[in-house]
N, C-alpha and C. Protein backbone atom coordinates (compact mmCIF):
# COMPACT_ATOMS: atom_id res chain seq x y z
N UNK A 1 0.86 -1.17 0.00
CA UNK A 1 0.00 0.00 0.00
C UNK A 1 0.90 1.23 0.00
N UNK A 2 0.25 2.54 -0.56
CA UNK A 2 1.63 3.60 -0.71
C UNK A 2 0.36 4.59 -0.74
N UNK A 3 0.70 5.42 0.01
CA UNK A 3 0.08 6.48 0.57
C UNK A 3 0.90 7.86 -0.56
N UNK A 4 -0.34 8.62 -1.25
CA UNK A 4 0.23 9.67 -2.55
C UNK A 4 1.24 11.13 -1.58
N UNK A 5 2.49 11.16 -2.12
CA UNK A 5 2.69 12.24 -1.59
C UNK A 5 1.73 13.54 -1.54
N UNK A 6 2.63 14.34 -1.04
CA UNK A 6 1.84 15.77 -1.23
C UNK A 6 2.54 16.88 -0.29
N UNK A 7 2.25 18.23 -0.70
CA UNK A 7 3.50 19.18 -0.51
C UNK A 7 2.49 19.63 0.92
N UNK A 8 2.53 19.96 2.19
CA UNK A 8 2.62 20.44 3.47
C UNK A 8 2.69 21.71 3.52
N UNK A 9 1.62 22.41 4.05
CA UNK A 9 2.27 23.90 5.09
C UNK A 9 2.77 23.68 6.04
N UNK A 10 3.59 24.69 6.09
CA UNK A 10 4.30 24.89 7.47
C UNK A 10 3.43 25.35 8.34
N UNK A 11 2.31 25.83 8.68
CA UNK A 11 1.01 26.03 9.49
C UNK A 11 -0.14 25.30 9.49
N UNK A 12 -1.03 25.33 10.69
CA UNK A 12 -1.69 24.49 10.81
C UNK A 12 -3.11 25.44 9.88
N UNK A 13 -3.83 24.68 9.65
CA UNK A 13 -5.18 25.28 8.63
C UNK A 13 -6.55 25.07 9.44
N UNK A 14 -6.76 25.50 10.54
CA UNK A 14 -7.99 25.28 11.18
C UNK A 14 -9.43 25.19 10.30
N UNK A 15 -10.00 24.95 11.05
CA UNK A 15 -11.91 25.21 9.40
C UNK A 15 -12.47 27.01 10.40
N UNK A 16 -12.88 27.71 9.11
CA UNK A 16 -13.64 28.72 9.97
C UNK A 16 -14.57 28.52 10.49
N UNK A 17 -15.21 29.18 11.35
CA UNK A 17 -16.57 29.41 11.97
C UNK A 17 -17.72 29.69 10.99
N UNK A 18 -17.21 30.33 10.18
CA UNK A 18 -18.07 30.57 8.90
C UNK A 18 -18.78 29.26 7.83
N UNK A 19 -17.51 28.60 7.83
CA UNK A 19 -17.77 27.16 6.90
C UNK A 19 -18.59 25.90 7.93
N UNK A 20 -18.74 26.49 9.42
CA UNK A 20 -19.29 25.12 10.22
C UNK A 20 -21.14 24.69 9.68
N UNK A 21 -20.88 23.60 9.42
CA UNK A 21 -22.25 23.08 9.50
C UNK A 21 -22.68 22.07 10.08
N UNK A 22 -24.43 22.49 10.32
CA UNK A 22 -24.60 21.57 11.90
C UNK A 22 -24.98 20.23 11.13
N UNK A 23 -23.96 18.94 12.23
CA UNK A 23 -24.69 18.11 11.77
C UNK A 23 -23.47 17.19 11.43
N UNK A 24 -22.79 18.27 11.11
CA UNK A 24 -20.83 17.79 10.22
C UNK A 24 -19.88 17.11 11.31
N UNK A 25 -19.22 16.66 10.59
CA UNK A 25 -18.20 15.95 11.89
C UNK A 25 -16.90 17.17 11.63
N UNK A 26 -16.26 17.11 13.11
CA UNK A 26 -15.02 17.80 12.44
C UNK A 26 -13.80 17.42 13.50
N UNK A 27 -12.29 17.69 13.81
CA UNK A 27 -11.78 17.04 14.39
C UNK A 27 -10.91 17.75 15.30
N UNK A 28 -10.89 17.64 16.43
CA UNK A 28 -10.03 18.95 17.67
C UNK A 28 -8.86 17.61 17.69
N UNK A 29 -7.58 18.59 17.32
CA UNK A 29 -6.37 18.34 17.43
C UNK A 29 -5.01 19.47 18.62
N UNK A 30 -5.27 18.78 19.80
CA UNK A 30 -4.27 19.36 20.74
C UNK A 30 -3.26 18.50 20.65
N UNK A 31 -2.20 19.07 21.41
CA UNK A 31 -0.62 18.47 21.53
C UNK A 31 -0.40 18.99 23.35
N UNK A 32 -0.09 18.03 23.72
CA UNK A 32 0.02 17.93 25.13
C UNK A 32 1.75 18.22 25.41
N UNK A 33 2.27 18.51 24.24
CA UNK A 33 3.65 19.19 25.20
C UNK A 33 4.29 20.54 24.48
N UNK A 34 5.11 21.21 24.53
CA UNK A 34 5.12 22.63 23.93
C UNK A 34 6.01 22.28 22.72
N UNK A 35 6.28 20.75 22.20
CA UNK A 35 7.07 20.82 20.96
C UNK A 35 6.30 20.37 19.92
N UNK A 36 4.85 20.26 20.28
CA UNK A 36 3.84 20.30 19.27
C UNK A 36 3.96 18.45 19.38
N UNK A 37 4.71 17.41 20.12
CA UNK A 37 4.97 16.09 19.42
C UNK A 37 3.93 15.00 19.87
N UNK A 38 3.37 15.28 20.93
CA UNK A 38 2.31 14.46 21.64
C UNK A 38 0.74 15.27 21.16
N UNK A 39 0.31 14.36 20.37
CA UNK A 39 -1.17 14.64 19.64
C UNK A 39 -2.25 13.98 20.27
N UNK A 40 -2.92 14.94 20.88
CA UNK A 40 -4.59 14.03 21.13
C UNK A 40 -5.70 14.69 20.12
N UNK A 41 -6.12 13.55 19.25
CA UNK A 41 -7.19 13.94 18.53
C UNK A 41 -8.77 13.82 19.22
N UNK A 42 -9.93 14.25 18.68
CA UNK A 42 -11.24 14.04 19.33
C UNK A 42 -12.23 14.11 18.35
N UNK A 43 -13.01 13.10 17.65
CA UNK A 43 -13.88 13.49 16.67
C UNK A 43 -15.12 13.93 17.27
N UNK A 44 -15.40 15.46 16.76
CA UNK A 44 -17.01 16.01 17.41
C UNK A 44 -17.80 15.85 16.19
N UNK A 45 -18.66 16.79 16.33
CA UNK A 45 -20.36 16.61 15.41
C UNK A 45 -20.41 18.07 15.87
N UNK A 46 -20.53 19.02 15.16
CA UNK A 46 -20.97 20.77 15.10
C UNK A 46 -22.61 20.60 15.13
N UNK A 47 -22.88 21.29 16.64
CA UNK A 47 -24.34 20.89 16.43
C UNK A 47 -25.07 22.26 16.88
N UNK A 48 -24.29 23.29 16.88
CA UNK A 48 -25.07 24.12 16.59
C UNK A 48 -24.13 25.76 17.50
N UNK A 49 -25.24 26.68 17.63
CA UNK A 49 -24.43 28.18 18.36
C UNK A 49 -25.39 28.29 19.15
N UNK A 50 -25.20 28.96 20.22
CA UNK A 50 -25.98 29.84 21.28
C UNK A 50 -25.42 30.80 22.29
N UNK A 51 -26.39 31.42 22.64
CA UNK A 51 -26.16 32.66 23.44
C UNK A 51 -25.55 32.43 24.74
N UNK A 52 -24.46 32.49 25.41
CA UNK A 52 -23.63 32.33 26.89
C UNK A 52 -25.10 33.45 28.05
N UNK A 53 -24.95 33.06 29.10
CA UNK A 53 -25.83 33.69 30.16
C UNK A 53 -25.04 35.27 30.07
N UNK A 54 -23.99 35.61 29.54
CA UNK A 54 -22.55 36.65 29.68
C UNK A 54 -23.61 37.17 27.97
N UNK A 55 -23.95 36.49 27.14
CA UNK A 55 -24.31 37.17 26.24
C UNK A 55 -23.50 36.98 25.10
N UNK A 56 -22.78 35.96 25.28
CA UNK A 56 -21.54 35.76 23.91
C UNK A 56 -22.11 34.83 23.16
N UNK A 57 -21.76 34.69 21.65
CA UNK A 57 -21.91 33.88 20.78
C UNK A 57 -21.23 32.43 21.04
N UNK A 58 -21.61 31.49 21.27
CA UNK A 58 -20.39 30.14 21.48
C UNK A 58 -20.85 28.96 20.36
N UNK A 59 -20.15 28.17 20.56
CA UNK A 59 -20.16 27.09 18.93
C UNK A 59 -20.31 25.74 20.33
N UNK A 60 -21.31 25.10 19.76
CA UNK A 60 -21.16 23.54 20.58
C UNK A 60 -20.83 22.52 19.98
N UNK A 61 -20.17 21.35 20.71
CA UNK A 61 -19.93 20.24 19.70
C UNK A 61 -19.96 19.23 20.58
N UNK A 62 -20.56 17.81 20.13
CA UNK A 62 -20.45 16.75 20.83
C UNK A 62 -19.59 15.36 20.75
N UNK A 63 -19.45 14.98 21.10
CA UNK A 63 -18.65 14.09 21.30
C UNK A 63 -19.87 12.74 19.83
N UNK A 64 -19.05 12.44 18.77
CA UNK A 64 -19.20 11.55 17.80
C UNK A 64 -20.18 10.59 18.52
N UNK A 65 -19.46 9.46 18.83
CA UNK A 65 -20.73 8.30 19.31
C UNK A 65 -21.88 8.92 20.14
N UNK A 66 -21.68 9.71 20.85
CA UNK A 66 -22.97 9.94 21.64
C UNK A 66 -24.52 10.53 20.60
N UNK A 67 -23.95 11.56 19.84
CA UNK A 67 -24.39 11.79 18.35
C UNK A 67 -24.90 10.53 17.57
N UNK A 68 -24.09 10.19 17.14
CA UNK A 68 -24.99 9.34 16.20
C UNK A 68 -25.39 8.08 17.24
N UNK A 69 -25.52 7.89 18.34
CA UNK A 69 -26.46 6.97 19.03
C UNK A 69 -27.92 7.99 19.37
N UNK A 70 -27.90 8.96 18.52
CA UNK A 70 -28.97 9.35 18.69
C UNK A 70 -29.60 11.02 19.98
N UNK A 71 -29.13 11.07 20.76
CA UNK A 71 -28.65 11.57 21.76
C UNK A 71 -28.61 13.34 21.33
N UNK A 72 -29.36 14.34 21.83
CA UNK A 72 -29.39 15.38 21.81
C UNK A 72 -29.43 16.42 22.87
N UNK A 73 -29.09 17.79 23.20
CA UNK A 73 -28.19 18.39 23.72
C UNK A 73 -29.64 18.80 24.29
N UNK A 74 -30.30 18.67 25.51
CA UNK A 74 -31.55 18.83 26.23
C UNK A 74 -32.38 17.65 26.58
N UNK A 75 -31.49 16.54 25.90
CA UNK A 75 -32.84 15.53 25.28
C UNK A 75 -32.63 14.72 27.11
N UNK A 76 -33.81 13.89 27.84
CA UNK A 76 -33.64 13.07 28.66
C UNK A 76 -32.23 12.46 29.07
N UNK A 77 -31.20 11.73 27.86
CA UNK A 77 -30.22 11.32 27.82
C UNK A 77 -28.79 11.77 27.79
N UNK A 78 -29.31 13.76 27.94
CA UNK A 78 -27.88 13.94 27.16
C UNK A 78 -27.09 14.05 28.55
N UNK A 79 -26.78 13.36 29.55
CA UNK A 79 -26.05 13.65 30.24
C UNK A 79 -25.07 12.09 29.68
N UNK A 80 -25.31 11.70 28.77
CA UNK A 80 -24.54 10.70 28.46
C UNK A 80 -23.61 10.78 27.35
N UNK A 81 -23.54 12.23 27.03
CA UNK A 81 -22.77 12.66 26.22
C UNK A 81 -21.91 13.74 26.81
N UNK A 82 -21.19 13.98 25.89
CA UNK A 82 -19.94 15.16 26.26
C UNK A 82 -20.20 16.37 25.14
N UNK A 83 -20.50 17.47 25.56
CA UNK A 83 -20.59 18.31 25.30
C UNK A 83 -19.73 19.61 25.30
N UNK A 84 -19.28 20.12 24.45
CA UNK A 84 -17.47 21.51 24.25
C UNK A 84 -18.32 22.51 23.61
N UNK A 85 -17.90 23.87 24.06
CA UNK A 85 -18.56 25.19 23.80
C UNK A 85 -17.11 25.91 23.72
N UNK A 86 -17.13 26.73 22.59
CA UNK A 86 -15.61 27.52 22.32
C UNK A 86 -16.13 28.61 21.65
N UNK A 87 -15.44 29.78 21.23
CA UNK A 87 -15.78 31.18 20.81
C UNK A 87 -15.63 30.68 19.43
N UNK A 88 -15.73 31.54 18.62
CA UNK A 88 -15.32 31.71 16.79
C UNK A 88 -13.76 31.97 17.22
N UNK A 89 -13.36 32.75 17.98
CA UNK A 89 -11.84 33.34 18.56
C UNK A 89 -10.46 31.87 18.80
N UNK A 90 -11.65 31.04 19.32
CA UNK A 90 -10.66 30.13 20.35
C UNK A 90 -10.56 28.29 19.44
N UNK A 91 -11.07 28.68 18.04
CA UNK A 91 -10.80 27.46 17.32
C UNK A 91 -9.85 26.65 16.58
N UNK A 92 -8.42 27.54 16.95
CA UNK A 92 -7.46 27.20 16.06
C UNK A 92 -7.48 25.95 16.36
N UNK A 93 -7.82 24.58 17.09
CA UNK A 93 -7.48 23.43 17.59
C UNK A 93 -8.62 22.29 16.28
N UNK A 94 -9.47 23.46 15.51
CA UNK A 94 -10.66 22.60 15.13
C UNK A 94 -10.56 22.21 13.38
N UNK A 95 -10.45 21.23 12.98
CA UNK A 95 -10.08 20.65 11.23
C UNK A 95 -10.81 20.16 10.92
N UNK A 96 -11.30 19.97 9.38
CA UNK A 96 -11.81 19.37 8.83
C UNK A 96 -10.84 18.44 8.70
N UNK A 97 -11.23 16.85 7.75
CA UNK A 97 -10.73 15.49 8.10
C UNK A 97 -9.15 15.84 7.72
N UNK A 98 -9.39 16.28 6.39
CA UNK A 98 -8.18 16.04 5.45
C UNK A 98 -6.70 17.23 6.02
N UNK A 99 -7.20 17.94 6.83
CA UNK A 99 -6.47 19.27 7.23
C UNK A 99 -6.50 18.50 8.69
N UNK A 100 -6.87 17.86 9.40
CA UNK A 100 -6.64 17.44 10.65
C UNK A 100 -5.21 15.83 10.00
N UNK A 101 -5.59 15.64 9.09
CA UNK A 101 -4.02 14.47 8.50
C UNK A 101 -2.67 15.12 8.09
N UNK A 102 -3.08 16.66 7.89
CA UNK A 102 -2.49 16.87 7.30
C UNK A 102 -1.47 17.44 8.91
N UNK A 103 -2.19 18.03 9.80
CA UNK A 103 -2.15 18.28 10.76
C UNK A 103 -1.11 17.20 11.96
N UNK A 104 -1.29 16.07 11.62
CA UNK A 104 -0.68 14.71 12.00
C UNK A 104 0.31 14.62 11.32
N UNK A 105 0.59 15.06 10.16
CA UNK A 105 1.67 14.48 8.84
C UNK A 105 2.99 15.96 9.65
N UNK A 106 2.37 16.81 9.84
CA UNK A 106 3.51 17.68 10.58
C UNK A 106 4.25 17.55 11.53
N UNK A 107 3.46 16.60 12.27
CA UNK A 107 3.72 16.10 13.65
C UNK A 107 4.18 15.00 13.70
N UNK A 108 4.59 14.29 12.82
CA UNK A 108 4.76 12.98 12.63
C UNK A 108 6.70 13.14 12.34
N UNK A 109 6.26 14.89 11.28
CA UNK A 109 7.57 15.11 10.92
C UNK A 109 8.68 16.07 11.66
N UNK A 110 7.65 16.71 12.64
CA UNK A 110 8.70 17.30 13.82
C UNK A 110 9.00 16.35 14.62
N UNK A 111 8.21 14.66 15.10
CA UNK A 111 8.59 13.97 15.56
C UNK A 111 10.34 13.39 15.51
N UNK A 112 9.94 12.86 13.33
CA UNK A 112 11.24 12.67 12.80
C UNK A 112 12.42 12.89 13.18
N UNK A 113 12.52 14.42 13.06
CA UNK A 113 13.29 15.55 13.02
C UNK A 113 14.26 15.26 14.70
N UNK A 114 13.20 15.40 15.57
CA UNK A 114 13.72 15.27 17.09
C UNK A 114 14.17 14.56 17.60
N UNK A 115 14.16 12.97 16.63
CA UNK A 115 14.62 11.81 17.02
C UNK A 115 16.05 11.81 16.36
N UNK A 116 16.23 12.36 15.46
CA UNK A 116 17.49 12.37 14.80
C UNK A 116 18.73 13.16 15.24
């Protein structure tokens, strides 16, 4: 099996706030140490915006399986899900699929780099 090259930014490409649609999967990519080399990924479901009690705009997202087992954000059950609220401001962590690999393929190669 051979995986197609392809040329890399040197930056990461978050998805805007603008392009979110409810319903979509999308993928939060943190790094748990300051050399970017330890990756925790999280697949959510964009399920929608609402108003903070403060009056701010926030973006919600749920946690994948709880989503498609059906499971909604008020519903009887949703304490069986995990639920993340972030600004439009505070999303650099959030990718679509192919920009969250691509996202890994950097990290894979500062890994490289550090071992050598």
């Amino acid at each position: 099996m051979q995986f197609e090259g392809q040329d890399l930014t040197t930056y990461a490409e978050p998805v805007s706030a603008s392009s979110l649609r409810e319903g979509s999967t999308y993928f939060f990519v943190f790094y748990i140490d300051q050399d970017l080399c330890i990756p925790l990924m999280e697949t959510v479901v964009f399920v929608g915006r609402y108003l903070s009690s403060e009056g701010t705009e926030l973006l919600r997202f749920q946690d994948v399986r709880s989503y498609n087992n059906g499971i909604r954000f008020g519903s009887p059950d949703s304490n069986q899900a995990q639920f993340q609220s972030c600004t439009e401001n505070s999303m650099n962590h959030l990718f679509e699929y192919e920009k969250a690999l691509d996202e890994l393929m950097r990290c894979a190669l500062r890994r490289k780099k550090r071992s050598q």
